[in-house]
N, C-alpha and C. Protein backbone atom coordinates (compact mmCIF):
# COMPACT_ATOMS: atom_id res chain seq x y z
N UNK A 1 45.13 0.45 -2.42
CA UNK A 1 44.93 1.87 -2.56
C UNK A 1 45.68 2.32 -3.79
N UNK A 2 45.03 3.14 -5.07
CA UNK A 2 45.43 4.07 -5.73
C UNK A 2 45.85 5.01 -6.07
N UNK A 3 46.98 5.72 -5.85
CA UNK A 3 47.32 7.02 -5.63
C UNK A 3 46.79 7.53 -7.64
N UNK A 4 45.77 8.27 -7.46
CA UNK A 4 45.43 8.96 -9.00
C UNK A 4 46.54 9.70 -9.17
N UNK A 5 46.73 9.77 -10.18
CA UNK A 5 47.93 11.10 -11.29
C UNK A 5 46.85 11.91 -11.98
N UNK A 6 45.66 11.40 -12.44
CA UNK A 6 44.58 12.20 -13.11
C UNK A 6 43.30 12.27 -12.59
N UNK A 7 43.20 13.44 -12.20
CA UNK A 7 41.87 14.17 -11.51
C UNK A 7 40.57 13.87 -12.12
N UNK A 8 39.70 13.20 -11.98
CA UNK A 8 38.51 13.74 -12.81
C UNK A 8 37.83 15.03 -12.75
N UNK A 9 37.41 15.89 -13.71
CA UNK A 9 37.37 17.69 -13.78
C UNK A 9 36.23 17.83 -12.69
N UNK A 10 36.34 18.72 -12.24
CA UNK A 10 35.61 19.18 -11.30
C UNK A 10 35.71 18.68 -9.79
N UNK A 11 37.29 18.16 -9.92
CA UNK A 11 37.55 17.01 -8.23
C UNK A 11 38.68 17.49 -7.17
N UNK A 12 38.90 18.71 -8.47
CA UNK A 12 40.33 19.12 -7.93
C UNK A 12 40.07 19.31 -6.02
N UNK A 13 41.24 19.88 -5.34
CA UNK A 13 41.59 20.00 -3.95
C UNK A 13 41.37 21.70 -4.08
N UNK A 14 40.53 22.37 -4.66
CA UNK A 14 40.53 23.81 -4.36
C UNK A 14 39.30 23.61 -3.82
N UNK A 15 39.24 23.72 -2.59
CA UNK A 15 38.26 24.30 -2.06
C UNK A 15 37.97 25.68 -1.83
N UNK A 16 36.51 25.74 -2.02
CA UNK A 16 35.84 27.00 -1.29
C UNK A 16 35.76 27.42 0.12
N UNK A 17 35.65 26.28 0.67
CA UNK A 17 35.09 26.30 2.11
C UNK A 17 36.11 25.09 3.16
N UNK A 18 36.87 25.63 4.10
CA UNK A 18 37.46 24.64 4.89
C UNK A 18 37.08 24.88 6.43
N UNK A 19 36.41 23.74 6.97
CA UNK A 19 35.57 23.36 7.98
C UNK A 19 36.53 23.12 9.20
N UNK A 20 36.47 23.33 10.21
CA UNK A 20 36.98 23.04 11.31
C UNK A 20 36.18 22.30 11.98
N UNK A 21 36.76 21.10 12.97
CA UNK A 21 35.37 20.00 13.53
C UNK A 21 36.11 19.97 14.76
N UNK A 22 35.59 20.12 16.25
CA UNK A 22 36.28 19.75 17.34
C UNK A 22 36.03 18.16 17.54
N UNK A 23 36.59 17.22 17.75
CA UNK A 23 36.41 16.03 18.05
C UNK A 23 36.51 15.93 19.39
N UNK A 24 35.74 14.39 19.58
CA UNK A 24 35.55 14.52 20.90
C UNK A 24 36.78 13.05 21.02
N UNK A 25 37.25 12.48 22.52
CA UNK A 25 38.24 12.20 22.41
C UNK A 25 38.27 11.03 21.70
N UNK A 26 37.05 9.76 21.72
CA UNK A 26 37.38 8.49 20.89
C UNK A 26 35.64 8.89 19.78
N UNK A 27 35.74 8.04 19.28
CA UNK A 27 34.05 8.46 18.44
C UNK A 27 34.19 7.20 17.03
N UNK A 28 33.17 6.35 17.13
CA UNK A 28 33.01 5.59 16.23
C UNK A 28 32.15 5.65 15.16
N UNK A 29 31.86 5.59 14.07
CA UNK A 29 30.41 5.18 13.56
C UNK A 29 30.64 4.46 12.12
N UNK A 30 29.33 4.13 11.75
CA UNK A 30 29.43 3.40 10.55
C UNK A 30 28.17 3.68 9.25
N UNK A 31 28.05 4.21 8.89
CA UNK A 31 27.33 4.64 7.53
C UNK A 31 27.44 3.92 6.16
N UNK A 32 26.28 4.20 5.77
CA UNK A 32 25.47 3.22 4.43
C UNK A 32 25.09 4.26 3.92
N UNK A 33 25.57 5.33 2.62
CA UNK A 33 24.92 6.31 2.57
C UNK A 33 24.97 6.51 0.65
N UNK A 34 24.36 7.33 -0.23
CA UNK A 34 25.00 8.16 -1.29
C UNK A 34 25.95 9.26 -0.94
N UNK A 35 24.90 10.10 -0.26
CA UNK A 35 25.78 11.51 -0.11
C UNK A 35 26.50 11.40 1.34
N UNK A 36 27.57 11.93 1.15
CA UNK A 36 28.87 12.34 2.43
C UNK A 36 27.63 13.37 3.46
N UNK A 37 27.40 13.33 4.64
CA UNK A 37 27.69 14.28 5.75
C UNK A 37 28.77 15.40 5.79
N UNK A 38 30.10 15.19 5.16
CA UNK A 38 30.70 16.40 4.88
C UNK A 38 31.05 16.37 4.06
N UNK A 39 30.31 17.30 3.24
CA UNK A 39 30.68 17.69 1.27
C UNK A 39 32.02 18.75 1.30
N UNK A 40 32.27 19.05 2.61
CA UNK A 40 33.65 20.30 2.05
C UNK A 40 34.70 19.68 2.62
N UNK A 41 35.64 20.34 2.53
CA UNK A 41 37.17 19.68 2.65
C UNK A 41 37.25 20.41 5.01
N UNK A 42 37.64 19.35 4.96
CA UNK A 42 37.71 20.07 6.63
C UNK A 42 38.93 18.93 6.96
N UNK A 43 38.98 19.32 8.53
CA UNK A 43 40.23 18.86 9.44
C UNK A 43 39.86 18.89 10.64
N UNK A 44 40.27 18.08 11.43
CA UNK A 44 40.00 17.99 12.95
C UNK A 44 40.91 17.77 14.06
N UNK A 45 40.83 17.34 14.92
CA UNK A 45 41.74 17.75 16.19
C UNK A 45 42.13 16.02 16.63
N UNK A 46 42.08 15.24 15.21
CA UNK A 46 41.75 14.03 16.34
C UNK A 46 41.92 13.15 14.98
N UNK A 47 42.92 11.77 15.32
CA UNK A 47 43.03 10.99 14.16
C UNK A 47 42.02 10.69 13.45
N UNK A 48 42.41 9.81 12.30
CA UNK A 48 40.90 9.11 11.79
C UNK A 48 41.76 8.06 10.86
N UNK A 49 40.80 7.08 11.57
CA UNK A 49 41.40 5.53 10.59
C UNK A 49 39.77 5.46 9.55
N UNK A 50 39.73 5.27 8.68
CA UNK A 50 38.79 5.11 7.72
C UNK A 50 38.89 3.73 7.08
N UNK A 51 37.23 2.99 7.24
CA UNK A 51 37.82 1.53 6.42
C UNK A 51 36.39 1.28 5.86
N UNK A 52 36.83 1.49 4.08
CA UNK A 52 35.44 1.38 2.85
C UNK A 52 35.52 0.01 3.54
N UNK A 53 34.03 -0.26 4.01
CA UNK A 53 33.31 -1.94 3.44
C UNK A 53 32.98 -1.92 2.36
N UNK A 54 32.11 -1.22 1.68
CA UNK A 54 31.84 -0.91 0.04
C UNK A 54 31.57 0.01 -0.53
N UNK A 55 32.09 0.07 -2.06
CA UNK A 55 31.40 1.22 -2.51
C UNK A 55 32.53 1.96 -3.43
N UNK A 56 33.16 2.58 -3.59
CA UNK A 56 34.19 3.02 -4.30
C UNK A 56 33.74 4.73 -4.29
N UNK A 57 35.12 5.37 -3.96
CA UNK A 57 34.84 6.86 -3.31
C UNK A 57 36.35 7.66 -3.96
N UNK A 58 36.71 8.51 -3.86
CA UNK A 58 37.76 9.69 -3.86
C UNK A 58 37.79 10.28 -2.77
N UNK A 59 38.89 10.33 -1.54
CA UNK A 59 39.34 10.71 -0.99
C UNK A 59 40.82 11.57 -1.46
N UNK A 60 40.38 12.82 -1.06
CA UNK A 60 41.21 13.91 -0.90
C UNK A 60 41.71 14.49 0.61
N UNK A 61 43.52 13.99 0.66
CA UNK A 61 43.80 14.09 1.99
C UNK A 61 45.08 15.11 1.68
N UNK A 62 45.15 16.28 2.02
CA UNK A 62 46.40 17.05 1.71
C UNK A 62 46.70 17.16 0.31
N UNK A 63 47.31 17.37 -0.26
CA UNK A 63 47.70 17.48 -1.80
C UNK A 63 47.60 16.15 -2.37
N UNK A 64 47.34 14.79 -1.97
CA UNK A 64 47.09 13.49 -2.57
C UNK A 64 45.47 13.27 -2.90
N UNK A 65 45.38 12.65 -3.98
CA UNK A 65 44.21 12.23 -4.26
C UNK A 65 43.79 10.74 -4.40
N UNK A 66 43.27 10.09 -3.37
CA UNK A 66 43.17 8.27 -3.94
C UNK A 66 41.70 7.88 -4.54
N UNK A 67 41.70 6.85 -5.48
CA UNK A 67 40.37 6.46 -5.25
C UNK A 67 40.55 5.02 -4.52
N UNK A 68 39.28 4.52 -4.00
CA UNK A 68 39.61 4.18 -2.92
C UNK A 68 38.10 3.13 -2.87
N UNK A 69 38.60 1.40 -3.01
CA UNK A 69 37.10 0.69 -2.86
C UNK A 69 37.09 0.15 -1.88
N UNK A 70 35.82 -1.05 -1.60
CA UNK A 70 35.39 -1.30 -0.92
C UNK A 70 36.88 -2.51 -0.23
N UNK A 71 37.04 -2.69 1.14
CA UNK A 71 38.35 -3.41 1.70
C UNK A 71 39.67 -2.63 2.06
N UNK A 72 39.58 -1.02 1.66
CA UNK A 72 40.70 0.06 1.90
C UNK A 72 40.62 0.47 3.27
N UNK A 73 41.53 0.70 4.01
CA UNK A 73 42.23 1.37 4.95
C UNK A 73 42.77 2.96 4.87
N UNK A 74 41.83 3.79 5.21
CA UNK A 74 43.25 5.27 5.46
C UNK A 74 42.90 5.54 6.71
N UNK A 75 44.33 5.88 6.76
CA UNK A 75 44.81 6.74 8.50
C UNK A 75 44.86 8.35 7.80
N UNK A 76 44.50 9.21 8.55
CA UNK A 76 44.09 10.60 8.06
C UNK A 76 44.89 10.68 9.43
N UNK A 77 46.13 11.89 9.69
CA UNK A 77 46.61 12.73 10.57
C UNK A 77 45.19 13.73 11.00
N UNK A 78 46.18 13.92 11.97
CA UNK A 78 45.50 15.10 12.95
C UNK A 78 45.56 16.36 12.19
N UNK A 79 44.27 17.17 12.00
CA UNK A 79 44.65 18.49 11.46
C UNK A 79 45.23 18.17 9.71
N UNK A 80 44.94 17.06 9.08
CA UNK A 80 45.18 17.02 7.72
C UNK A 80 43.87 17.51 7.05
N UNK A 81 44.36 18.20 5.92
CA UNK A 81 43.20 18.33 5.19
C UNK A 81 42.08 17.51 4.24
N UNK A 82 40.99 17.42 4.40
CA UNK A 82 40.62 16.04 3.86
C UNK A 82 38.89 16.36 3.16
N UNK A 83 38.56 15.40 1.96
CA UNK A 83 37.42 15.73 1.86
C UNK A 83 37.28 14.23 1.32
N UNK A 84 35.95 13.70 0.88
CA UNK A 84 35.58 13.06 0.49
C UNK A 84 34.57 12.94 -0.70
N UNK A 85 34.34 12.11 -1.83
CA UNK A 85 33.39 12.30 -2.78
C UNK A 85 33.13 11.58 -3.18
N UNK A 86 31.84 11.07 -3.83
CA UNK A 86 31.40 10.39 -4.29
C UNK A 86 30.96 10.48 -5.78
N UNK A 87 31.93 10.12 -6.62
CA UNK A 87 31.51 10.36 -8.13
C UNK A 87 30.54 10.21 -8.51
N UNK A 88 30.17 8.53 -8.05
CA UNK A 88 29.45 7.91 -9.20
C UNK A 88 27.87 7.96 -8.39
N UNK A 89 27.74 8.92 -7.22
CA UNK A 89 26.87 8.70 -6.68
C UNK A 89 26.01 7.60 -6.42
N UNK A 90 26.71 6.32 -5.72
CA UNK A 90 26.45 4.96 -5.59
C UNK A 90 26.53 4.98 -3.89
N UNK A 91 25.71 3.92 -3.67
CA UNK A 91 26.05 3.41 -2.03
C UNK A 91 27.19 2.93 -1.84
N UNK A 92 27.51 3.73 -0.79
CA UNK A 92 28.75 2.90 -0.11
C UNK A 92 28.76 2.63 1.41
N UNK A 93 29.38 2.23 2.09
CA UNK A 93 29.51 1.74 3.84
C UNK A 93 30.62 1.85 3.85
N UNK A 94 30.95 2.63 5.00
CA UNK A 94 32.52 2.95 5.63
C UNK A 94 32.32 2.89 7.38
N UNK A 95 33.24 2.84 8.25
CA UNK A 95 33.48 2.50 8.96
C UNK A 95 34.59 3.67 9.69
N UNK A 96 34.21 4.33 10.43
CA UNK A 96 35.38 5.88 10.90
C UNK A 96 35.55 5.72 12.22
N UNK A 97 36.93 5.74 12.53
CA UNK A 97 37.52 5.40 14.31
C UNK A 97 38.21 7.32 14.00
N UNK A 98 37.63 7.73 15.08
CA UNK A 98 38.47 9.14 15.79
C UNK A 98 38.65 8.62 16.63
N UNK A 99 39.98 9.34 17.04
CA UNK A 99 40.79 9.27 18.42
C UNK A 99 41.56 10.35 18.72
N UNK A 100 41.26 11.54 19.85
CA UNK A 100 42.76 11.28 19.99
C UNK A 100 44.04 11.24 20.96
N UNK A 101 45.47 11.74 20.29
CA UNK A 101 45.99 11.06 21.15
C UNK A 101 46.03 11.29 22.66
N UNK A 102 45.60 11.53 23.26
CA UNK A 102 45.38 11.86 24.51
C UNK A 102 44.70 10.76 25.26
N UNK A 103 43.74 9.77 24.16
CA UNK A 103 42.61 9.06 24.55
C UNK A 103 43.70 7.79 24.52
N UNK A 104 44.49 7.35 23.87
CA UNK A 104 45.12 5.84 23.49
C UNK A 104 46.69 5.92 24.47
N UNK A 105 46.63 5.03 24.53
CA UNK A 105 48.19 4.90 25.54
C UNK A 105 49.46 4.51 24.70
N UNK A 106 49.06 3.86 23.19
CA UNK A 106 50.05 3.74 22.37
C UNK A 106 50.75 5.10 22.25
N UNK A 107 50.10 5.74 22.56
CA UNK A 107 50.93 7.22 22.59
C UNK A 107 51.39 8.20 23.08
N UNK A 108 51.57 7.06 24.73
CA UNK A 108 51.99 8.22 25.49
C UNK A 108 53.75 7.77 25.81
């Protein structure tokens, strides 16, 4: 993982629009896509482990910006702010575990 120091223009973390998502308590899926399902910056009620199989993306999580290829790992907090993008408008496959803690016993 990359932590960027330089933004590419038009990537910044100002959003227009911040999304609220209720999660439900565990939720898996896996996508092969160009475009994101969520183009705005949102947050949810419920972890999220994220793992690129391929593709190379920008993830925006709180005031950090990574880019981020195919074999990466992020854990996204509960209620962090987060968006995702796709520069180069290329396929990618990712892999998203919600949980939360209520659902796992590591955390009780």
């Amino acid at each position: 993982m990359m932590l960027l120091s330089i933004i590419p223009a038009g990537l910044e973390m100002t959003p227009l629009e911040i999304n609220f998502y209720q999660s439900d308590p565990f939720y898996i899926s896996r996508e092969s896509k160009r475009v994101t399902s969520m183009p705005t910056t949102h947050y949810h009620d419920a972890y999220e482990i994220l793992y690129l199989v391929s593709g190379e993306l920008y993830y925006f999580i709180e005031d950090r910006t990574y880019q981020i290829v195919g074999g990466v790992i992020l854990f996204i907090n509960v209620y962090d702010l987060h968006r995702l993008v796709n520069v180069h408008n290329t396929m990618y496959e990712r892999l998203s575990l919600l949980f939360k803690g209520s659902s796992c016993t590591i955390f009780s």
